[in-house]
C-alpha atoms as a PDB file:
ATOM      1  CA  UNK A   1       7.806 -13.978   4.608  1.00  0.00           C
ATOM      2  CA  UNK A   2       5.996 -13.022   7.666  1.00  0.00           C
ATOM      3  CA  UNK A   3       2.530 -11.520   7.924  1.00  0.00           C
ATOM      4  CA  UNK A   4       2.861  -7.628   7.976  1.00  0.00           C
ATOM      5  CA  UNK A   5       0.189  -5.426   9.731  1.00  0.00           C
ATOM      6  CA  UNK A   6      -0.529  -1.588   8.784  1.00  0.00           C
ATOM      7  CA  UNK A   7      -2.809   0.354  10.517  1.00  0.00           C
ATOM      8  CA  UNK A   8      -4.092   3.581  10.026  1.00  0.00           C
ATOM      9  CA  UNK A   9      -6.648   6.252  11.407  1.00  0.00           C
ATOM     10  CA  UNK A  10      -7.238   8.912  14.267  1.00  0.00           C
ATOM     11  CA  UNK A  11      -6.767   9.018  18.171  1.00  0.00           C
ATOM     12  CA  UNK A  12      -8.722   5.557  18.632  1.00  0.00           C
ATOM     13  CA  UNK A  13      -5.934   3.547  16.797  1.00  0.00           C
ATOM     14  CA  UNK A  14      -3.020   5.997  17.844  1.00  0.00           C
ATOM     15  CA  UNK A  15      -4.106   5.116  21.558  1.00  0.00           C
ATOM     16  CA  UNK A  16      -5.217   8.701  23.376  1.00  0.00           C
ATOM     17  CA  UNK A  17      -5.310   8.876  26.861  1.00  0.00           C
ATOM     18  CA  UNK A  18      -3.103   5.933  27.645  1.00  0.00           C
ATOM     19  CA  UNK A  19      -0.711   7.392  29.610  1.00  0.00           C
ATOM     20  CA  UNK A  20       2.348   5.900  31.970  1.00  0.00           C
ATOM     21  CA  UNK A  21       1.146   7.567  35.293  1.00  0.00           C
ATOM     22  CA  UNK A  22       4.246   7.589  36.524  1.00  0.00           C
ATOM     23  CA  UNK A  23       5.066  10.354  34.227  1.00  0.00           C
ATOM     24  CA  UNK A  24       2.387  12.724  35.482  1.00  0.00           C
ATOM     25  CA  UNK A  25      -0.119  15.277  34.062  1.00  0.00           C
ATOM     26  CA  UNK A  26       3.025  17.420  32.428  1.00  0.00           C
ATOM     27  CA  UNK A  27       3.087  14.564  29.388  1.00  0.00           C
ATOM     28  CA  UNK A  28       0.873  13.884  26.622  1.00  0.00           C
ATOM     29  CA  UNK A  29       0.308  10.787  24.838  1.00  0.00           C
ATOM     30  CA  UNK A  30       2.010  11.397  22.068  1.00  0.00           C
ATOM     31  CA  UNK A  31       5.582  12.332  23.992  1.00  0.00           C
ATOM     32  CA  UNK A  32       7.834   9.786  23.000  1.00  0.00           C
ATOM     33  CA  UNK A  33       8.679   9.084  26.812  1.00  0.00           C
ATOM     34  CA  UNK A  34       5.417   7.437  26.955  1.00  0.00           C
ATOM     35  CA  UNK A  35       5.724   5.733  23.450  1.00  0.00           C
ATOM     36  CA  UNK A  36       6.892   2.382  25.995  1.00  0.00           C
ATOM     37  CA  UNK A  37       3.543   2.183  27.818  1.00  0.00           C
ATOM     38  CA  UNK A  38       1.107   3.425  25.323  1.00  0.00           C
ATOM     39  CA  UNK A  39       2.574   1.489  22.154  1.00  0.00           C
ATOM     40  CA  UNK A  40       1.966  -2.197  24.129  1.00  0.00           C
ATOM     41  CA  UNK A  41      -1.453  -1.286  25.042  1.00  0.00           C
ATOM     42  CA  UNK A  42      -3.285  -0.269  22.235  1.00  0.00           C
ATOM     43  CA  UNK A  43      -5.403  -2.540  19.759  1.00  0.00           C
ATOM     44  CA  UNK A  44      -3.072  -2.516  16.946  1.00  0.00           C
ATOM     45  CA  UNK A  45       0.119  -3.993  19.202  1.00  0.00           C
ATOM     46  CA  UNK A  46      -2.385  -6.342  20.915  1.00  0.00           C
ATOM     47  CA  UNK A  47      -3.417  -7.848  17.827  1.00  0.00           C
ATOM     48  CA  UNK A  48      -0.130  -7.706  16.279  1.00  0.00           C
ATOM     49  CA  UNK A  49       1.288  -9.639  19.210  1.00  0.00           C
ATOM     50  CA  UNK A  50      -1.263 -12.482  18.929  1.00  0.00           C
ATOM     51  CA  UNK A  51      -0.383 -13.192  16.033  1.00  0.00           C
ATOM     52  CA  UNK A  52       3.664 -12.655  16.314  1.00  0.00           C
ATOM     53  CA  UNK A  53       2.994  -9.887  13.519  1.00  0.00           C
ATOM     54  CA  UNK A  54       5.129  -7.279  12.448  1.00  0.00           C
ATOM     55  CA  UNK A  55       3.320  -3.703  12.772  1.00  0.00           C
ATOM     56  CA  UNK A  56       3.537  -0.070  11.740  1.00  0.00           C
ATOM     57  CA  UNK A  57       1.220   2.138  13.064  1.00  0.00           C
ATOM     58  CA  UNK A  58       0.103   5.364  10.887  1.00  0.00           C
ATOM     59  CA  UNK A  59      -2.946   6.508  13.313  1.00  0.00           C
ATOM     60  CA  UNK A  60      -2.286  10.182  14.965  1.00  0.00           C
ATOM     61  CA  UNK A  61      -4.837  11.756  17.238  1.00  0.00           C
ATOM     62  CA  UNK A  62      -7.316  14.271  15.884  1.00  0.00           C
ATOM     63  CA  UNK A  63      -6.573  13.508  12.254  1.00  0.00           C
ATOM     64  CA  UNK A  64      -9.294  13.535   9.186  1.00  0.00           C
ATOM     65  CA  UNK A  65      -9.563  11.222   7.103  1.00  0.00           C
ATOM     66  CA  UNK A  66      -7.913  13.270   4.267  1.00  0.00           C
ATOM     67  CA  UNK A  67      -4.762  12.743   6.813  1.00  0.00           C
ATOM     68  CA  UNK A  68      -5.844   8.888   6.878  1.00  0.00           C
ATOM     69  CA  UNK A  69      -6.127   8.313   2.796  1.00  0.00           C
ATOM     70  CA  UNK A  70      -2.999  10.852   2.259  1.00  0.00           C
ATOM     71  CA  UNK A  71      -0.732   8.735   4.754  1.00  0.00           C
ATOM     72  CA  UNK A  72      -1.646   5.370   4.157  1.00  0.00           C
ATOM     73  CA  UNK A  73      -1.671   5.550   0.248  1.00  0.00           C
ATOM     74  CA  UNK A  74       1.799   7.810   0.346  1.00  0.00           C
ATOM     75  CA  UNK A  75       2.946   5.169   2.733  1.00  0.00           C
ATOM     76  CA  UNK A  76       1.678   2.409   0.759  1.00  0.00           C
ATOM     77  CA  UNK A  77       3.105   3.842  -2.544  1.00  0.00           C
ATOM     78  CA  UNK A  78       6.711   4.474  -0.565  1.00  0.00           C
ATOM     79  CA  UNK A  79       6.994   0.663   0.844  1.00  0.00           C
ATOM     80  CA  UNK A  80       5.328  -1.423  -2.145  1.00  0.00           C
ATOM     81  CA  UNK A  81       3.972   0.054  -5.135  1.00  0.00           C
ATOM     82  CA  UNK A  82       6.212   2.239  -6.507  1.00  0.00           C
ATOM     83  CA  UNK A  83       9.003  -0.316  -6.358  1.00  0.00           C
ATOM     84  CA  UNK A  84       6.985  -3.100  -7.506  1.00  0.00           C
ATOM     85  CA  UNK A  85       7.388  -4.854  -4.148  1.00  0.00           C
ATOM     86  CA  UNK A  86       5.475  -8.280  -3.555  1.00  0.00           C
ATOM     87  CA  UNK A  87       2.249  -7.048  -0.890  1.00  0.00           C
ATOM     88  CA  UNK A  88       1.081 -10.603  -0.441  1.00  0.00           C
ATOM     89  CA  UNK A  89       2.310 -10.537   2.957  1.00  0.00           C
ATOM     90  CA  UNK A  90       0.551  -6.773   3.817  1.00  0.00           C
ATOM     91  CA  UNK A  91      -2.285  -6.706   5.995  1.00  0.00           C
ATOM     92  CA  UNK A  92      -4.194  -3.332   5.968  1.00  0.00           C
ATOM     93  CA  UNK A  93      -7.158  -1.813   8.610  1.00  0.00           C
ATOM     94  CA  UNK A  94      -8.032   1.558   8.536  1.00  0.00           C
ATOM     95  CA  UNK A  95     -10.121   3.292  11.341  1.00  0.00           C
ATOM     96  CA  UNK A  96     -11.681   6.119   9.861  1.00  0.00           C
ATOM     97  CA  UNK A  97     -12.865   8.920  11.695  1.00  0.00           C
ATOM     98  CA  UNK A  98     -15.698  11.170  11.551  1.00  0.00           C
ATOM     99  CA  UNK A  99     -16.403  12.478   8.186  1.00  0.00           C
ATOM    100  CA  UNK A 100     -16.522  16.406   8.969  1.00  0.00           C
ATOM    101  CA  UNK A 101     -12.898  16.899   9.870  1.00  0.00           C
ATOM    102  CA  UNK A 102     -11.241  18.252   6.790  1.00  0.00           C
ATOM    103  CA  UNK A 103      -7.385  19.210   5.734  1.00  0.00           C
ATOM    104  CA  UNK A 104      -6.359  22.560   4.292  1.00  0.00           C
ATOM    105  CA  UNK A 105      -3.082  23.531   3.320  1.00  0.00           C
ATOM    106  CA  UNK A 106      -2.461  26.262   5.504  1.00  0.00           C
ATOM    107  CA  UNK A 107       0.988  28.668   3.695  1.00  0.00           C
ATOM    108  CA  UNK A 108       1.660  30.375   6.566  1.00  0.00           C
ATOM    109  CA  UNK A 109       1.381  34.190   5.029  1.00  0.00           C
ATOM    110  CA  UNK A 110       2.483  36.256   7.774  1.00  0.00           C
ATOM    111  CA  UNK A 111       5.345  34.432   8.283  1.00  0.00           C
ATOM    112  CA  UNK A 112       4.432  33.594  11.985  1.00  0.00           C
ATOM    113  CA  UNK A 113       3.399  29.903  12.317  1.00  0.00           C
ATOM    114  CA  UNK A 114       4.592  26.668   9.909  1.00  0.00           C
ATOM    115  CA  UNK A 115       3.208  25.749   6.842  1.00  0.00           C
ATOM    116  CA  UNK A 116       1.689  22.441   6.346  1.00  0.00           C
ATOM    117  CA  UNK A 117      -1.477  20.516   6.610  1.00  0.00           C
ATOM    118  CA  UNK A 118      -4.359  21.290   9.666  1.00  0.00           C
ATOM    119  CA  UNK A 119      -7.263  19.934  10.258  1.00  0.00           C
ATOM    120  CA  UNK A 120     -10.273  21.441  11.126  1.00  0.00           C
ATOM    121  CA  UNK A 121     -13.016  20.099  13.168  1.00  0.00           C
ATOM    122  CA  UNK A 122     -16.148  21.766  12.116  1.00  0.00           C
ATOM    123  CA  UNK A 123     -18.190  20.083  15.074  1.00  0.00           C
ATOM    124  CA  UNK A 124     -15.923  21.556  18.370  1.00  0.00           C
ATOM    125  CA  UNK A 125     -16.479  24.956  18.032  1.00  0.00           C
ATOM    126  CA  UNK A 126     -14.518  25.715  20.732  1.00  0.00           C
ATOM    127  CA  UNK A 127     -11.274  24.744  19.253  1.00  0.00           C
ATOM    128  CA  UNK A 128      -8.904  27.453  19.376  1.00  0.00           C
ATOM    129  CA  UNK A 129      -6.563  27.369  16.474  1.00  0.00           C
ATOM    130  CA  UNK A 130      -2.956  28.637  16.916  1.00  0.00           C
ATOM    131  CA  UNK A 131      -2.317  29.713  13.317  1.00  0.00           C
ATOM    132  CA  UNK A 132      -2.938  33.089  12.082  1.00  0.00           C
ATOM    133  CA  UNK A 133      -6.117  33.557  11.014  1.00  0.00           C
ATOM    134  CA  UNK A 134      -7.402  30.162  11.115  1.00  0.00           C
ATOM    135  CA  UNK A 135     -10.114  31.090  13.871  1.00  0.00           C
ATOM    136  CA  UNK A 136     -11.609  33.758  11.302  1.00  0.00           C
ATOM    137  CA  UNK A 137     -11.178  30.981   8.662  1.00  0.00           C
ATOM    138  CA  UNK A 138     -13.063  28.261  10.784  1.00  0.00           C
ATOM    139  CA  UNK A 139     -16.081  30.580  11.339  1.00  0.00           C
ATOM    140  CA  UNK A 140     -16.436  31.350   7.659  1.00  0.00           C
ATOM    141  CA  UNK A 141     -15.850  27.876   6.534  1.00  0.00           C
ATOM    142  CA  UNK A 142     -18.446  26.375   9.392  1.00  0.00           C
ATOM    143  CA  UNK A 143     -21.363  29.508   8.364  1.00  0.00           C
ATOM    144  CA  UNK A 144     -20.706  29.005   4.235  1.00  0.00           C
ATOM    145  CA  UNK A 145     -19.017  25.982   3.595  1.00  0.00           C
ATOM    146  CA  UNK A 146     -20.146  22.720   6.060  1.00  0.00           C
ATOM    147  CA  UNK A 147     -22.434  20.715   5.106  1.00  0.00           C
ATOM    148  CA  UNK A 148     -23.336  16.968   6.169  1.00  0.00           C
ATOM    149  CA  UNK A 149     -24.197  16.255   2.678  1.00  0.00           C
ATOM    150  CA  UNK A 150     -19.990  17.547   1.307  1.00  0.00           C
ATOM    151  CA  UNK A 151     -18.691  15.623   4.297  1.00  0.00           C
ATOM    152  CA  UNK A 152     -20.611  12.121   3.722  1.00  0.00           C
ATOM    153  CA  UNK A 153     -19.817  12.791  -0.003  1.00  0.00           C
ATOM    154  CA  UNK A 154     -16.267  13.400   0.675  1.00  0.00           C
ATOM    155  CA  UNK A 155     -15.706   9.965   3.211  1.00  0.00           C
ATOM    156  CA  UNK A 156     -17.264   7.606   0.537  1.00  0.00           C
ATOM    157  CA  UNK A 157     -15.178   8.870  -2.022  1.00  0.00           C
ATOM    158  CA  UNK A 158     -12.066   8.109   0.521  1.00  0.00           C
ATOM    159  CA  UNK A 159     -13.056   4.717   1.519  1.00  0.00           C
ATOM    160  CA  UNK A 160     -13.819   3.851  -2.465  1.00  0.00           C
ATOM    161  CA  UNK A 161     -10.902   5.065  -3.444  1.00  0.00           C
ATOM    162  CA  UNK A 162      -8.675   3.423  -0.695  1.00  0.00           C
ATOM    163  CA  UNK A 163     -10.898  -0.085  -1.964  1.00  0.00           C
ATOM    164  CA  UNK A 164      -9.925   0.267  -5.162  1.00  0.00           C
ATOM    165  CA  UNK A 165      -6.436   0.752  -4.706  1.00  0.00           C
ATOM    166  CA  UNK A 166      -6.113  -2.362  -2.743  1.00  0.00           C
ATOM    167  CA  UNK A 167      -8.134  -4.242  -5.240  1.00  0.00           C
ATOM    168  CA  UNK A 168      -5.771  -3.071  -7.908  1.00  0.00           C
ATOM    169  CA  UNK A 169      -3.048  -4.141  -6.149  1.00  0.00           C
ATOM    170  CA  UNK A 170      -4.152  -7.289  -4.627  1.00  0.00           C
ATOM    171  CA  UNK A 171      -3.933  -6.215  -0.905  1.00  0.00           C
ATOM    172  CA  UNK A 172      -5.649  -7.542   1.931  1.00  0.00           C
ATOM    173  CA  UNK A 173      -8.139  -4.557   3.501  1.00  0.00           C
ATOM    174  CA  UNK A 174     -10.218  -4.129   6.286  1.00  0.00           C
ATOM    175  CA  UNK A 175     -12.101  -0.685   7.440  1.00  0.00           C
ATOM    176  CA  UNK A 176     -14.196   0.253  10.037  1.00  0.00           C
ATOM    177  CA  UNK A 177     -15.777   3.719  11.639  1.00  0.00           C
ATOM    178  CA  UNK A 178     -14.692   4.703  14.614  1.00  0.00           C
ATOM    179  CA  UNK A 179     -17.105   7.187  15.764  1.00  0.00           C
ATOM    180  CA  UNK A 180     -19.472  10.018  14.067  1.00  0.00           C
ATOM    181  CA  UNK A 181     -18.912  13.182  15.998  1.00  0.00           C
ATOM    182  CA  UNK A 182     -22.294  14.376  17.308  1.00  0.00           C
ATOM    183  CA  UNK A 183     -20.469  17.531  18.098  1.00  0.00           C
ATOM    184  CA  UNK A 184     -21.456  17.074  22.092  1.00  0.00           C
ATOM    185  CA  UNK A 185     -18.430  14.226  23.504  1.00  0.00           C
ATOM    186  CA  UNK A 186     -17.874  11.156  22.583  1.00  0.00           C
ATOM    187  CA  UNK A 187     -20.807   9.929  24.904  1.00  0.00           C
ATOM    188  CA  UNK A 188     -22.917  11.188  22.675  1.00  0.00           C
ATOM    189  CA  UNK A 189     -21.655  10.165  19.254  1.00  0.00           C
ATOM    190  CA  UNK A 190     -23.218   8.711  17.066  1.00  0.00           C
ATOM    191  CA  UNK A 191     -23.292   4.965  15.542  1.00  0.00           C
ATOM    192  CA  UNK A 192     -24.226   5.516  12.058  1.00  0.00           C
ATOM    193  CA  UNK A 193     -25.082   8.366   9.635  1.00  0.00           C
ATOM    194  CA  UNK A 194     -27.357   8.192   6.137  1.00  0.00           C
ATOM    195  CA  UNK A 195     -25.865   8.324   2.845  1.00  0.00           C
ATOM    196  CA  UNK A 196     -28.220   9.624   0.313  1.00  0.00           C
ATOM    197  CA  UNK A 197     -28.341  10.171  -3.849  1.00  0.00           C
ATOM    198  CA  UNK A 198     -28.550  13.426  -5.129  1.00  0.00           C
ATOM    199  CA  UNK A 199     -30.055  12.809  -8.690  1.00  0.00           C
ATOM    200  CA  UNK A 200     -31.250  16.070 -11.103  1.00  0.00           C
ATOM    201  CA  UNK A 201     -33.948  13.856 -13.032  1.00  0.00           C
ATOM    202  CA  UNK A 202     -33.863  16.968 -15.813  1.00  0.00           C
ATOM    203  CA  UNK A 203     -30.525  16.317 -16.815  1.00  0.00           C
ATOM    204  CA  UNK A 204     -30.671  14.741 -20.662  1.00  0.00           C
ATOM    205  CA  UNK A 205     -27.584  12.427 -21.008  1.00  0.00           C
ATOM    206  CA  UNK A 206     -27.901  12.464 -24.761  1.00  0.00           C
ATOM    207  CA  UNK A 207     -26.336  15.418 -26.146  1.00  0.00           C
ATOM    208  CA  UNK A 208     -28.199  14.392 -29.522  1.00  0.00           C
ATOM    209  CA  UNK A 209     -31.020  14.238 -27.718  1.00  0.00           C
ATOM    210  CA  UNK A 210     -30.415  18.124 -25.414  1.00  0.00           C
ATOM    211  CA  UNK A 211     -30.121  18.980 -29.276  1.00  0.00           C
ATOM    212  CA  UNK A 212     -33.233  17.748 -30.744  1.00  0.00           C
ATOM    213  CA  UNK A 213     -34.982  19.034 -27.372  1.00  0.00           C
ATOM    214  CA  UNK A 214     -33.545  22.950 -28.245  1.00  0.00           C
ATOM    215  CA  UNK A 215     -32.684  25.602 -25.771  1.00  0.00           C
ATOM    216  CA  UNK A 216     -36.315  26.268 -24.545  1.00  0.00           C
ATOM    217  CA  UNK A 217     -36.244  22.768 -22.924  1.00  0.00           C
ATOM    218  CA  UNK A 218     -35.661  22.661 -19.528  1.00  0.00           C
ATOM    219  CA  UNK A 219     -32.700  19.955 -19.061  1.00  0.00           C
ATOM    220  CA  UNK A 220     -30.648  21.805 -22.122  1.00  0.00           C
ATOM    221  CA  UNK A 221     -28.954  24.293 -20.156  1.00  0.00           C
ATOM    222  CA  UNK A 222     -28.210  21.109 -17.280  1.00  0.00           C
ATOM    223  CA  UNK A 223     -24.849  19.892 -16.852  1.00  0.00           C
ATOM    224  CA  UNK A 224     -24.147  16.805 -15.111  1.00  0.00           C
ATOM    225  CA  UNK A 225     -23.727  16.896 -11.186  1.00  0.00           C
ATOM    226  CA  UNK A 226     -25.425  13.939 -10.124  1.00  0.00           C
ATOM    227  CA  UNK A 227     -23.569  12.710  -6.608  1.00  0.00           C
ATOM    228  CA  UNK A 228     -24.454   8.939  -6.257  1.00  0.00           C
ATOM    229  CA  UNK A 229     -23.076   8.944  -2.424  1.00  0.00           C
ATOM    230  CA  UNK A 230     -25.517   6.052  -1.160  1.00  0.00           C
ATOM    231  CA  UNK A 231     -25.074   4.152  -4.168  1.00  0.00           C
ATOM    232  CA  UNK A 232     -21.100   4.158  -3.797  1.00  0.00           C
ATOM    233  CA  UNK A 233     -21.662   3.132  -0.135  1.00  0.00           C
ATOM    234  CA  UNK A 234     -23.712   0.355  -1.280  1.00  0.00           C
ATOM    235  CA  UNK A 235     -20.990  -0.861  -3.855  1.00  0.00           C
ATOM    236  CA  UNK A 236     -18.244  -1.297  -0.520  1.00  0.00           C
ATOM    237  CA  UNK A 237     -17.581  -5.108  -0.240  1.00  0.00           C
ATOM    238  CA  UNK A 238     -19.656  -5.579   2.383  1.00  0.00           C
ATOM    239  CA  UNK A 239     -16.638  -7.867   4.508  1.00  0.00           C
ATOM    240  CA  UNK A 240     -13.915  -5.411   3.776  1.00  0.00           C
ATOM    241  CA  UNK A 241     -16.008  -2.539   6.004  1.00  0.00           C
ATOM    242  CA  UNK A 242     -16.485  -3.874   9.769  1.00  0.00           C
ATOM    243  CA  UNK A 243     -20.673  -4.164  10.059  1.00  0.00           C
ATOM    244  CA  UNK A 244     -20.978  -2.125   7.261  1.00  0.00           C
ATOM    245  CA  UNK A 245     -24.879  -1.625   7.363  1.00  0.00           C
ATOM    246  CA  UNK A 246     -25.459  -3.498  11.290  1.00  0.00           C
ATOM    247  CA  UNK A 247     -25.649  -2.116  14.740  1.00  0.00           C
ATOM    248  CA  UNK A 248     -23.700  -1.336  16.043  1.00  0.00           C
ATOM    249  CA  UNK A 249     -21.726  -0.259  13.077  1.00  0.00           C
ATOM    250  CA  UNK A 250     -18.474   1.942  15.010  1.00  0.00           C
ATOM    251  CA  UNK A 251     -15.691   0.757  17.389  1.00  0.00           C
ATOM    252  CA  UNK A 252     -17.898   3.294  19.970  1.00  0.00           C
ATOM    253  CA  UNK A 253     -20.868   1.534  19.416  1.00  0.00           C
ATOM    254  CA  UNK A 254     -19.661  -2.356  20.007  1.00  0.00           C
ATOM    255  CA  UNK A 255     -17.770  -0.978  23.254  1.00  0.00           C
ATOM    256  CA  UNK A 256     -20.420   0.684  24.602  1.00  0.00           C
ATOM    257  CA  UNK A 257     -22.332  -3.004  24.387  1.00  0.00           C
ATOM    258  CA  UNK A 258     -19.480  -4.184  25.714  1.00  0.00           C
ATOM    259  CA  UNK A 259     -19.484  -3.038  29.255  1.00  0.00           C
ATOM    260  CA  UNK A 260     -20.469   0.365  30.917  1.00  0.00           C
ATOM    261  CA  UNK A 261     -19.734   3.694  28.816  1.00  0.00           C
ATOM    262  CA  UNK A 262     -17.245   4.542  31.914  1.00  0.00           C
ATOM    263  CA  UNK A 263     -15.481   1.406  31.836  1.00  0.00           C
ATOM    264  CA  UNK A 264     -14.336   1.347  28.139  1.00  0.00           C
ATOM    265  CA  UNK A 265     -13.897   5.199  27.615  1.00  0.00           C
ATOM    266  CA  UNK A 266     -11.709   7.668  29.359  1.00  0.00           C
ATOM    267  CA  UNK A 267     -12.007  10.855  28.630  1.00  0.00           C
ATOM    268  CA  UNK A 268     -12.697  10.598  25.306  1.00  0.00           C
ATOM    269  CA  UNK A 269     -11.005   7.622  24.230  1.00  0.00           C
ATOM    270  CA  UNK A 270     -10.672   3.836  24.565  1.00  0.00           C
ATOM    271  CA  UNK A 271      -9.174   3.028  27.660  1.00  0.00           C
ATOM    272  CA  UNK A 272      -6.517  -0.040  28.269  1.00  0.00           C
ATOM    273  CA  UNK A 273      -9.697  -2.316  28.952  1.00  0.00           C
ATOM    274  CA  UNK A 274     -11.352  -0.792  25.742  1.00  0.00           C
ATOM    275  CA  UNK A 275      -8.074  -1.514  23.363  1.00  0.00           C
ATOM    276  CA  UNK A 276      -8.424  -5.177  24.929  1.00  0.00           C
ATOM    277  CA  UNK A 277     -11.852  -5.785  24.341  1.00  0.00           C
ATOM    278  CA  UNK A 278     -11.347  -4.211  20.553  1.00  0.00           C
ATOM    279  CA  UNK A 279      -8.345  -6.031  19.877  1.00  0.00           C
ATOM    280  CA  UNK A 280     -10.094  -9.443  20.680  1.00  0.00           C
ATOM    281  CA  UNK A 281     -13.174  -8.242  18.039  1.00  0.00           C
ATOM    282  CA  UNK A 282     -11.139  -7.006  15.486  1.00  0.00           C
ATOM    283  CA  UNK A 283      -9.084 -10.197  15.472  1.00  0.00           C
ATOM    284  CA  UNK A 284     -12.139 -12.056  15.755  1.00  0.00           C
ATOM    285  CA  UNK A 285     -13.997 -10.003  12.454  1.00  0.00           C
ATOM    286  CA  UNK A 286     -10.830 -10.840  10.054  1.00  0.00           C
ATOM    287  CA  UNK A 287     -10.572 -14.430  10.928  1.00  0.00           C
ATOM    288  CA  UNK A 288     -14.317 -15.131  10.299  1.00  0.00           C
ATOM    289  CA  UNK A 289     -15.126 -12.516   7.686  1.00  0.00           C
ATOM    290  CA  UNK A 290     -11.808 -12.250   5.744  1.00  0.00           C
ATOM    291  CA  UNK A 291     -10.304 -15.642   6.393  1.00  0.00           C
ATOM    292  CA  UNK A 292      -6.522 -13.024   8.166  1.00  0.00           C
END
């Protein structure tokens, strides 16, 4: 049986920005007329190609990694694991994205828009959101309800979880960052972030002990909410995450080493020359580090 590739992420493994220009400013990358010139282009294909792979690409520009887990675990579960299937053969990378973009479920209450999942993007606060209401929901949520500290929380969770379920299941994974959104372009992103512990040391973990201790002791009235982000990062395989604690750590990072910031990135994407020179590292990272 041959080798069979999944990807999964955001606009830097969808391909955004490579556009036919024969079909002029009037299409966007994700219009299937230009699913012909973008699809043989991007890193995924490229790589998939070299090594006369078959591929299925989940990436969609501007998703969150809730998007990324939901898709490629529902996909996963649809192809393979519910029916038992054989995934010997499966090869799995997933780009995430930057770890502030969140899903909500949005109903669709006035009757006005669709319901489904959005995304939100807590960093471009000039977004403007077509669904009812979401604009007045974006400024609450950004004012009350972002936080660095949630959103790390939140991604390690993800890429433990996604980990796991490969480990379970004996499939082959590899992960890496695409970019952390500085909230100023993508020239300005960032190439890593900090993970830290959050750790109430007055918390008793004997309930014998709370007991013994009575009510006027500080720790009794504590419940447990210890969030041990740094030290699930840590736990990672350190081979299944692309230059998981090394500089540079995100696709952004190694191309801008690569060649000039203007040369790899249009707009705000990878351009052709960008997919080309990831394609060749990616390729290049699973042969050494995971033995692909």
């Amino acid at each position: 049986m041959g080798k069979h590739l999944v990807v999964a992420g955001d606009s830097w493994t969808f391909g955004s920005e490579i556009v036919n220009p024969k079909l002029g400013g009037k299409f966007k990358e994700w219009d299937s007329a230009n699913n012909t010139y973008r699809i043989p282009r991007i890193w995924p294909t490229l790589f998939a190609n070299k090594r006369s792979w078959q591929i299925t690409n989940l990436g969609y520009p501007a998703s969150s990694n809730d998007r990324i887990l939901r898709t490629v675990e529902s996909w996963l579960y649809e192809n393979y694991l519910s029916t038992d299937e054989d995934t010997s053969n499966l090869r799995l990378i997933v780009g995430w994205t930057s770890p502030e973009r969140k899903d909500f479920f949005y109903t669709d209450p006035l009757k006005q828009s669709h319901p489904g999942w959005t995304t939100i993007w807590p960093n471009q606060s000039h977004f403007d959101y077509v669904q009812p209401g979401m604009n007045d929901f974006f400024k609450q949520y950004v004012t009350f309800l972002h936080d660095e500290r949630e959103a790390n929380n939140r991604y390690v969770h993800q890429v433990k979880s996604l980990e796991n379920l490969c480990k379970v299941h004996n499939i082959e994974l590899c992960m890496f960052q695409a970019f952390y959104d500085a909230g100023t372009g993508i020239h300005n992103a960032n190439d890593n972030t900090t993970f830290k512990d959050y750790v109430n040391k007055e918390y008793i973990n004997d309930d014998r002990e709370k007991q013994r201790l009575g009510m006027k002791h500080p720790g009794f009235h504590w419940h447990y909410g210890n969030e041990l982000t740094k030290t699930m990062w840590d736990s990672v395989e350190e081979k299944r995450f692309y230059n998981k604690n090394k500089d540079p750590h995100t696709f952004f990072g190694w191309l801008k080493q690569q060649d000039d910031i203007d040369k790899v990135i249009s707009g705000q994407h990878p351009n052709e020359h960008g997919h080309r020179l990831w394609a060749k590292e990616i390729e290049r990272y699973v042969a050494t580090e995971l033995g692909w």
